[in-house]
Protein backbone atom coordinates (compact mmCIF):
# COMPACT_ATOMS: atom_id res chain seq x y z
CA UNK A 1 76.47 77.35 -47.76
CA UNK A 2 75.41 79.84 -45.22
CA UNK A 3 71.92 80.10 -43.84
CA UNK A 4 70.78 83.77 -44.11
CA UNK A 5 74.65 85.57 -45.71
CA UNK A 6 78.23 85.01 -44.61
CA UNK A 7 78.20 88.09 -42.84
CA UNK A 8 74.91 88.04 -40.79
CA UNK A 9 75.83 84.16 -39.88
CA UNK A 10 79.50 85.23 -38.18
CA UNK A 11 78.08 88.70 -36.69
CA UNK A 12 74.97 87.15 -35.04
CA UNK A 13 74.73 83.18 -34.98
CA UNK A 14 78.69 82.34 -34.29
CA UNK A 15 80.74 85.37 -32.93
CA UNK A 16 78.19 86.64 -30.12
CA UNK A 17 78.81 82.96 -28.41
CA UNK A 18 82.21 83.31 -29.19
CA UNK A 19 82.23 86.40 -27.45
CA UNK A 20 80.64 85.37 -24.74
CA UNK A 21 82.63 82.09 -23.99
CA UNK A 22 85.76 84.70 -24.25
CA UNK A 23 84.79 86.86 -21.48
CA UNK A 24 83.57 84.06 -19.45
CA UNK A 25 87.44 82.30 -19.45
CA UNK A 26 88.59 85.73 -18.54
CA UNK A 27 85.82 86.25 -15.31
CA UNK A 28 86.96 85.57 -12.22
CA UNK A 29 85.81 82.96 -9.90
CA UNK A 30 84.74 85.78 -7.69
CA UNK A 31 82.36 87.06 -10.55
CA UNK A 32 81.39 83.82 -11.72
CA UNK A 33 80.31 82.73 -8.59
CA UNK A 34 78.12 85.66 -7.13
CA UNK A 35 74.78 86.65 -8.29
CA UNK A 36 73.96 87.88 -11.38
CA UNK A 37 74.30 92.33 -11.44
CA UNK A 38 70.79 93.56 -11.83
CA UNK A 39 71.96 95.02 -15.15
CA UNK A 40 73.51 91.68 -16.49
CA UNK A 41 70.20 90.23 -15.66
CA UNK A 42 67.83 92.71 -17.36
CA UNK A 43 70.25 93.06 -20.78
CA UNK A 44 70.25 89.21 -20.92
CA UNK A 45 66.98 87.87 -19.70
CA UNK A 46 64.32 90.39 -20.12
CA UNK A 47 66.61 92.48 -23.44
CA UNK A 48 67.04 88.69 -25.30
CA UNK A 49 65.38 86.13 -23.52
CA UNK A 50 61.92 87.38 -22.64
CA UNK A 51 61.96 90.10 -25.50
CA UNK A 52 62.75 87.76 -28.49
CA UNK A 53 59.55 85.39 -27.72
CA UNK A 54 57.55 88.50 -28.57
CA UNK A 55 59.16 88.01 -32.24
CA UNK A 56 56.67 85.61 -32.76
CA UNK A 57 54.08 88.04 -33.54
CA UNK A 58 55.74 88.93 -36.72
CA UNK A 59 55.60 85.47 -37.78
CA UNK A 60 51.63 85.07 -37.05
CA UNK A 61 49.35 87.95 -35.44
CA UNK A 62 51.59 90.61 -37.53
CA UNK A 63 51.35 88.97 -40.53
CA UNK A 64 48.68 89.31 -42.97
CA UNK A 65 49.18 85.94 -44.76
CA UNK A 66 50.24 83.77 -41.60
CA UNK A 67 47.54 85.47 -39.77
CA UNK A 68 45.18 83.93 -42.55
CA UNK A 69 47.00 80.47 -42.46
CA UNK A 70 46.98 79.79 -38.77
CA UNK A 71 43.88 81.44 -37.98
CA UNK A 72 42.59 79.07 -35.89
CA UNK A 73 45.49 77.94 -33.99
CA UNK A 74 46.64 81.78 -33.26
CA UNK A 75 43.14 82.05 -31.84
CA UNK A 76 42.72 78.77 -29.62
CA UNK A 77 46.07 78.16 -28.62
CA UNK A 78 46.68 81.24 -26.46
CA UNK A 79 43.47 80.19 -24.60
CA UNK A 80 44.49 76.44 -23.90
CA UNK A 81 47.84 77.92 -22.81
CA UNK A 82 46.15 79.85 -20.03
CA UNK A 83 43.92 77.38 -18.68
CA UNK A 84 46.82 74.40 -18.49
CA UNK A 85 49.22 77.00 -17.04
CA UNK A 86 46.40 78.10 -14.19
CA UNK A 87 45.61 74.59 -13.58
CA UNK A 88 49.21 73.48 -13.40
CA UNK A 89 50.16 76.23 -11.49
CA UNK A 90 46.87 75.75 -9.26
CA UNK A 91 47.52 72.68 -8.62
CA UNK A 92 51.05 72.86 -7.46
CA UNK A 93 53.56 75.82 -7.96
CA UNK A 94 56.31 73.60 -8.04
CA UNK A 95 55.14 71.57 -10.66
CA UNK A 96 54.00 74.26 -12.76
CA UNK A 97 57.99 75.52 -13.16
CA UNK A 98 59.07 71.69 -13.76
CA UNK A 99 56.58 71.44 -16.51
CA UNK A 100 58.25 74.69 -17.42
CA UNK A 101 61.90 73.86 -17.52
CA UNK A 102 61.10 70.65 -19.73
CA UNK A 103 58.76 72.37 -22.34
CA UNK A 104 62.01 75.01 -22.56
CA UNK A 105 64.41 72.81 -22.03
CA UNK A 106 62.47 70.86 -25.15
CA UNK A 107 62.06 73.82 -27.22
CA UNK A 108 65.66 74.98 -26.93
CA UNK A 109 66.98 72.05 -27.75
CA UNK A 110 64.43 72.04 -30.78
CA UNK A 111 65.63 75.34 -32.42
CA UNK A 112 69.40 74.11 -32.41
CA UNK A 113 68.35 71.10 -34.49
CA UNK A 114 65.35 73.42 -36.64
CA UNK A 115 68.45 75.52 -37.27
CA UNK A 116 70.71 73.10 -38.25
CA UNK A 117 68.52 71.13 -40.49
CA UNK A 118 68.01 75.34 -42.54
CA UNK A 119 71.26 74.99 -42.66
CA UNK A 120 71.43 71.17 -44.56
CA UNK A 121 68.26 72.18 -47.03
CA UNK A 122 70.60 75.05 -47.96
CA UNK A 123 73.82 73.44 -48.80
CA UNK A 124 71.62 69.73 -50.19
CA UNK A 125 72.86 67.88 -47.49
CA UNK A 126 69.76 66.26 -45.63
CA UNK A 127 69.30 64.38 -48.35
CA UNK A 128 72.11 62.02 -47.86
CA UNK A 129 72.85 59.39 -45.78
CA UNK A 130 74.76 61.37 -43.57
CA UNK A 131 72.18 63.63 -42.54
CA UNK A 132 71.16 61.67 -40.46
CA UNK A 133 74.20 61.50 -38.23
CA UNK A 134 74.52 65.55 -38.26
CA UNK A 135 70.68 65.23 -36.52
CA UNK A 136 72.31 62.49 -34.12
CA UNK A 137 75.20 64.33 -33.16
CA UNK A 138 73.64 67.98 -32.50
CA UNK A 139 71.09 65.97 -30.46
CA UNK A 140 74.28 63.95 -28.80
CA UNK A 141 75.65 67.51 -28.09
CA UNK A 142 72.98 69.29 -26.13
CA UNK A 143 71.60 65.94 -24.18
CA UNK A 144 74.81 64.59 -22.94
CA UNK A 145 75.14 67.97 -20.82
CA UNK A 146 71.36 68.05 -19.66
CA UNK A 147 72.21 64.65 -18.25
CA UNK A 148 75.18 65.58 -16.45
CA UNK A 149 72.85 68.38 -15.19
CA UNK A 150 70.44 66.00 -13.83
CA UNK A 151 73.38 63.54 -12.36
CA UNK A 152 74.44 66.51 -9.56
CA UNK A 153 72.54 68.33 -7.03
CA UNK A 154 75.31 70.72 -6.31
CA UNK A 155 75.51 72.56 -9.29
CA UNK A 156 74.89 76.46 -9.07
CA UNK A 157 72.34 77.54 -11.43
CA UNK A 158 68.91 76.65 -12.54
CA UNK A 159 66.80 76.65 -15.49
CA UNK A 160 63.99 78.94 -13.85
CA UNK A 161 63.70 78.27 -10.40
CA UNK A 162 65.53 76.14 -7.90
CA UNK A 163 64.94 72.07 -8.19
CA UNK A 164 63.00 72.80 -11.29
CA UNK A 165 64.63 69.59 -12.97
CA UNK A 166 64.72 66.13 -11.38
CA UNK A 167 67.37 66.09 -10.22
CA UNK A 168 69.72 63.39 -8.90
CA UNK A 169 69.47 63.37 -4.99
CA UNK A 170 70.07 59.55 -4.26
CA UNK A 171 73.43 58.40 -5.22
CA UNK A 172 77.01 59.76 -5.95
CA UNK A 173 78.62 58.29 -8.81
CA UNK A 174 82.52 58.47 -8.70
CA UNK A 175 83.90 61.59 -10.00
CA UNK A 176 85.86 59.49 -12.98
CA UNK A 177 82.48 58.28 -14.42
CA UNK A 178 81.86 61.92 -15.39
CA UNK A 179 85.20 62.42 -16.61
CA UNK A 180 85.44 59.56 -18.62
CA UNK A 181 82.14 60.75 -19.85
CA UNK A 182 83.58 64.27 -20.75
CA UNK A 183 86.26 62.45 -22.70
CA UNK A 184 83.51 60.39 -24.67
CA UNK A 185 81.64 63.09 -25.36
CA UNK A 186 84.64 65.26 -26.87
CA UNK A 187 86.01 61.97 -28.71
CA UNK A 188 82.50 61.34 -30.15
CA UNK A 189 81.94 64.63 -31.68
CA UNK A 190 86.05 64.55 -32.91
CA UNK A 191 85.36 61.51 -34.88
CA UNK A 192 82.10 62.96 -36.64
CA UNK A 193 84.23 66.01 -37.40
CA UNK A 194 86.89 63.76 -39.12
CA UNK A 195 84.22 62.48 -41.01
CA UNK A 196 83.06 65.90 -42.26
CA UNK A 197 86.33 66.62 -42.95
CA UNK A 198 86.93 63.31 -45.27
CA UNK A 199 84.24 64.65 -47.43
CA UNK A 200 86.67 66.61 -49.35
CA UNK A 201 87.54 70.34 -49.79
CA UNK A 202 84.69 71.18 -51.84
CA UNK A 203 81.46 69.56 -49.90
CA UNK A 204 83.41 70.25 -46.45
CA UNK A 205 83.97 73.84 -47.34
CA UNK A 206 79.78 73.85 -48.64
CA UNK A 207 79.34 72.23 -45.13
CA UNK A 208 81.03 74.31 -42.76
CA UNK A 209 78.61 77.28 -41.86
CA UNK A 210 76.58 74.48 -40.51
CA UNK A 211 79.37 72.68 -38.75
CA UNK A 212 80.36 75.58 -37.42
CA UNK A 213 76.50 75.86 -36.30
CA UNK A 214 76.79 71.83 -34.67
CA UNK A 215 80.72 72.78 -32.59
CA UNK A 216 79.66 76.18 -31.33
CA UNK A 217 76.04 74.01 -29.87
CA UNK A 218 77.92 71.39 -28.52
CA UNK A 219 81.05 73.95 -27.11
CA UNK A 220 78.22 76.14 -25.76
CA UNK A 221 76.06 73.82 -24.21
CA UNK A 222 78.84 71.94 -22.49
CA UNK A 223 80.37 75.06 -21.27
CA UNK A 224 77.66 76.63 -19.70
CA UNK A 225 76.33 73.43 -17.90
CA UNK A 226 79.90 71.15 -17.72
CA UNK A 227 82.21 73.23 -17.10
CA UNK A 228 81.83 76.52 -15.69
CA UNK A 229 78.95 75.60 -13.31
CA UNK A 230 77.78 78.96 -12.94
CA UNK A 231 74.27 80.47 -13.32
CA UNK A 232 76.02 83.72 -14.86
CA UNK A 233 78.01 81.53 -17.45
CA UNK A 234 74.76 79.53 -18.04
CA UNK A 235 72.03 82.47 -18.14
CA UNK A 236 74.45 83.95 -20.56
CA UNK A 237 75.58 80.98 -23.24
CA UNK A 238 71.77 79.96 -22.47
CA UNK A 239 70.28 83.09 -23.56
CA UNK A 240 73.08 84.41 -26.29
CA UNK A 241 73.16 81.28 -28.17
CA UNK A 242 68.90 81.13 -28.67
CA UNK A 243 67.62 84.27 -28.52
CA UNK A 244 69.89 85.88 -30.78
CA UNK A 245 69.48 83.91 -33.53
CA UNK A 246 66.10 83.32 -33.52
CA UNK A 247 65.29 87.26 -34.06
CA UNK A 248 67.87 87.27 -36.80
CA UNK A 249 65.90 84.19 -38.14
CA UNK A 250 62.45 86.45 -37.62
CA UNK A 251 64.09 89.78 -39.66
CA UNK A 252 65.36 88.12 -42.23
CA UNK A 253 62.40 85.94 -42.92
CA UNK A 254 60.48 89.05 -42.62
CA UNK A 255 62.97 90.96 -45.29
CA UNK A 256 62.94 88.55 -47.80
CA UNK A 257 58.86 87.59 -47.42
CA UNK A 258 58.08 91.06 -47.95
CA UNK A 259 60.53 91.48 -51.34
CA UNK A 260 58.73 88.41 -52.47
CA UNK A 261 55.14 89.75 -52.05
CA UNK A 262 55.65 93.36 -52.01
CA UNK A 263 58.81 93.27 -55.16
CA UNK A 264 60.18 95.70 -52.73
CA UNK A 265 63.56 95.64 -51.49
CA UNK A 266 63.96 96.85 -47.12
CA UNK A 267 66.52 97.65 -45.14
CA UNK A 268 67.91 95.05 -43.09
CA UNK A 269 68.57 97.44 -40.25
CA UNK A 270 64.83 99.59 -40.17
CA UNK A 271 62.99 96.24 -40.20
CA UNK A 272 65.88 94.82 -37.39
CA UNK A 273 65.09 97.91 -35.22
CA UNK A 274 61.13 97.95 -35.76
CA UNK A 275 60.98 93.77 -34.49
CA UNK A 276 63.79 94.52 -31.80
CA UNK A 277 61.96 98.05 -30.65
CA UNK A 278 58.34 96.07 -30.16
CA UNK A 279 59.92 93.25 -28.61
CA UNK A 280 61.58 95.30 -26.14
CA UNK A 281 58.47 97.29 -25.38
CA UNK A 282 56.02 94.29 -24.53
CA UNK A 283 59.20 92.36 -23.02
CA UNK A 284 59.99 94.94 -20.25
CA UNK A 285 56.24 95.16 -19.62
CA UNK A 286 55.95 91.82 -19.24
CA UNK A 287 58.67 90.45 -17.22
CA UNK A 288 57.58 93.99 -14.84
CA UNK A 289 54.21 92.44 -14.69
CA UNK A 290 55.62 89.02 -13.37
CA UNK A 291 57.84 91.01 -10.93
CA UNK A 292 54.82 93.14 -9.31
CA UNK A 293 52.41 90.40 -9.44
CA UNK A 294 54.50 87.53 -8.65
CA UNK A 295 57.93 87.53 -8.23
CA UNK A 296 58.47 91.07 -5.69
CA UNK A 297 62.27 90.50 -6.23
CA UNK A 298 63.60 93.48 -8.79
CA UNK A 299 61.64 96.23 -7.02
CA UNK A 300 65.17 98.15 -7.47
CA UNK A 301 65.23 98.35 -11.11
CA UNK A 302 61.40 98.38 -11.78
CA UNK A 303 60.76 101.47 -9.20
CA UNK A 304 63.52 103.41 -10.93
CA UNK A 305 61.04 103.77 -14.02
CA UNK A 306 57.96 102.20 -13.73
CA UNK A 307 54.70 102.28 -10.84
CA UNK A 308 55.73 99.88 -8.20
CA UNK A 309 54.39 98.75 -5.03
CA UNK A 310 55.19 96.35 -2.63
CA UNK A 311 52.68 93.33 -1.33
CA UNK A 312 52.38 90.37 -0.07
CA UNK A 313 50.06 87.35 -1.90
CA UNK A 314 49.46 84.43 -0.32
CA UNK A 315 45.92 83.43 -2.13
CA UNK A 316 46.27 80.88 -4.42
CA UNK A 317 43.55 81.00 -6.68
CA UNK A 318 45.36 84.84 -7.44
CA UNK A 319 49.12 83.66 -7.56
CA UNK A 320 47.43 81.18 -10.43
CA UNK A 321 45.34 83.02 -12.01
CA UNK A 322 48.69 85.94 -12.12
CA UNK A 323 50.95 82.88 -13.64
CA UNK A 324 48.51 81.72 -15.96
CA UNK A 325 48.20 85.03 -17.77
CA UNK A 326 51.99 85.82 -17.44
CA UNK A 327 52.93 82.69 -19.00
CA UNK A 328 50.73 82.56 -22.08
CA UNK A 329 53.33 84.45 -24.20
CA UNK A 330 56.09 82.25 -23.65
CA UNK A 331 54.11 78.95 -23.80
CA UNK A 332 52.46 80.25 -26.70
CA UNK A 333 56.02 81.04 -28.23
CA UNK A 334 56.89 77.57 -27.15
CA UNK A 335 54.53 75.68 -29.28
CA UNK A 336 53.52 78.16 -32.17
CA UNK A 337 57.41 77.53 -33.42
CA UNK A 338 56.95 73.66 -34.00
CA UNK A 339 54.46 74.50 -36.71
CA UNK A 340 54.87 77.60 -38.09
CA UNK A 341 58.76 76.96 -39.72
CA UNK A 342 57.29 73.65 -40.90
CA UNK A 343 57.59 73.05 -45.03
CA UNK A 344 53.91 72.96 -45.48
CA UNK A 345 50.80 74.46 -47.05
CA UNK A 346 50.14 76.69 -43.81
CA UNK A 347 53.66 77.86 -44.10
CA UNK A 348 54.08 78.39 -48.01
CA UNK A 349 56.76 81.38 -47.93
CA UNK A 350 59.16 79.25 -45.95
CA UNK A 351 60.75 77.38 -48.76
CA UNK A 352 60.51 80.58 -51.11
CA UNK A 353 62.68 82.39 -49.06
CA UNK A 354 65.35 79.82 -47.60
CA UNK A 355 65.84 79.03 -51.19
CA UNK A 356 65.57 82.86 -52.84
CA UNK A 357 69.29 84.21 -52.68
């Protein structure tokens, strides 16, 4: 049973990974290696990463009904986000981005599962007994790498910014422990998919959209951490793999909420370009406010269209005070998705339009 149509969930949840793993094999060291081109960076990071936590606003602020239903945590929570992120980053710069990279590192990991459990109210799965290995397994998956992450200090990419995780820089373990691990990990996730397939034709076939969903996670996360070791290959299976989906998630939840209200029938595409265009809009502005206030590192592509100057900040109070502002969209982002997907009374439209056809 597919999640949102059988074409929207190969166009935009499965084949854009695919794609991406494809030209990734076919890089070069040489390109694999260097640093990411200015226009890689902007089309990935601030065109899907930064611009699709914007989509958030059509799932609360936006919304007439979820603005009504999480009234008070759509007005609070952007406040407490600002004052932990000031203090945090106050208090130590450093320690701000670690507390970063685990809340995203948390909340990535989070949407895989969210996803995958869509997936098992749609085909009646979660309420077996195997359900509960499908959670294990995508969990299995994603942590397995982020460990192997945390085992090296060599490896050439980051989540934000450099040493953000803690990282392993005591001991060496052999080189065989990790392959041996690799081997586990591969074996592990064989022998669930032998079990899938032992289900039989019919519930396999009703299955498959989400196993798909559970081997392109685990191929994804491995390759972009594991194997390729490369902050291009993992900025790009990173940001691919989450933000993509997670604006198709916001249109088509959008579609179908308003043909449930409204009795009205929209467009796929005008509603797709309306979300994207807005997203896009306050996404370059912000990750150009982060650049000019804080970061002073893209000058070249911000200059070429936008008011830029060049300055130096060493006050701290200001450097907090810039990343506690900066940072309330994505934190926001960050925790308004653990509650407002939730099957609940403050999210009533949910299960009216994951089960409407």
């Amino acid at each position: 049973m597919y999640l949102f149509s059988r074409q929207i969930d190969w166009l935009f949840l499965l084949l854009p990974v695919w794609l991406v793993w494809l030209v990734l094999f076919f890089l070069p060291d040489s390109i694999l290696l260097q640093e990411i081109p200015i226009w890689v960076w902007f089309l990935l990071v601030v065109g899907i990463d930064v611009s699709h936590v914007w989509s958030s606003l059509f799932r609360t602020y936006f919304d007439p009904h979820d603005r009504v239903n999480h009234q008070h945590l759509i007005r609070v929570l952007p406040v407490l986000v600002f004052f932990f992120c000031f203090a945090a980053s106050y208090a130590s710069v450093s320690f701000f981005w670690r507390l970063m990279a685990y809340l995203a590192l948390f909340h990535f990991v989070k949407q895989q599962f969210g996803f995958m459990a869509l997936y098992a109210v749609k085909n009646g799965s979660r309420q077996n007994e195997a359900y509960k290995w499908d959670k294990y397994l995508i969990y299995f998956s994603m942590l397995y790498p982020v460990l192997y992450w945390h085992l090296h200090d060599d490896l050439h990419f980051s989540w934000f910014v450099s040493d953000d995780f803690l990282l392993n820089h005591w001991f060496d373990l052999p080189k065989i422990v990790f392959l041996i691990g690799n081997w586990v990990y591969w074996m592990i996730i064989g022998y669930w998919l032998i079990q899938k397939i032992r289900l039989g034709k019919k519930e396999f076939m009703n299955q498959l959209p989400m196993i798909l969903w559970i081997l392109t996670t685990a191929g994804n996360w491995y390759l972009g951490i594991v194997y390729f070791n490369s902050d291009l290959a993992f900025t790009a299976t990173n940001v691919v793999a989450h933000g993509i989906p997670y604006l198709v998630l916001i249109v088509y939840y959008k579609k179908k909420k308003d043909g449930i209200v409204n009795q009205k029938k929209k467009n796929y595409w005008r509603i797709a370009l309306l979300v994207i265009g807005v997203c896009l809009f306050f996404g370059v502005i912000e990750e150009y406010l982060w650049d000019l206030l804080v970061n002073q590192d893209k000058k070249e592509l911000f200059s070429s269209f936008l008011y830029y100057v060049e300055w130096h900040n060493d006050n701290r109070f200001l450097t907090a005070l810039f990343i506690g502002i900066l940072s309330v969209p994505q934190v926001t982002h960050y925790v308004l998705d653990a509650y407002i997907w939730k099957n609940n009374d403050s999210n009533p439209f949910v299960k009216k339009v994951f089960s409407s056809r």
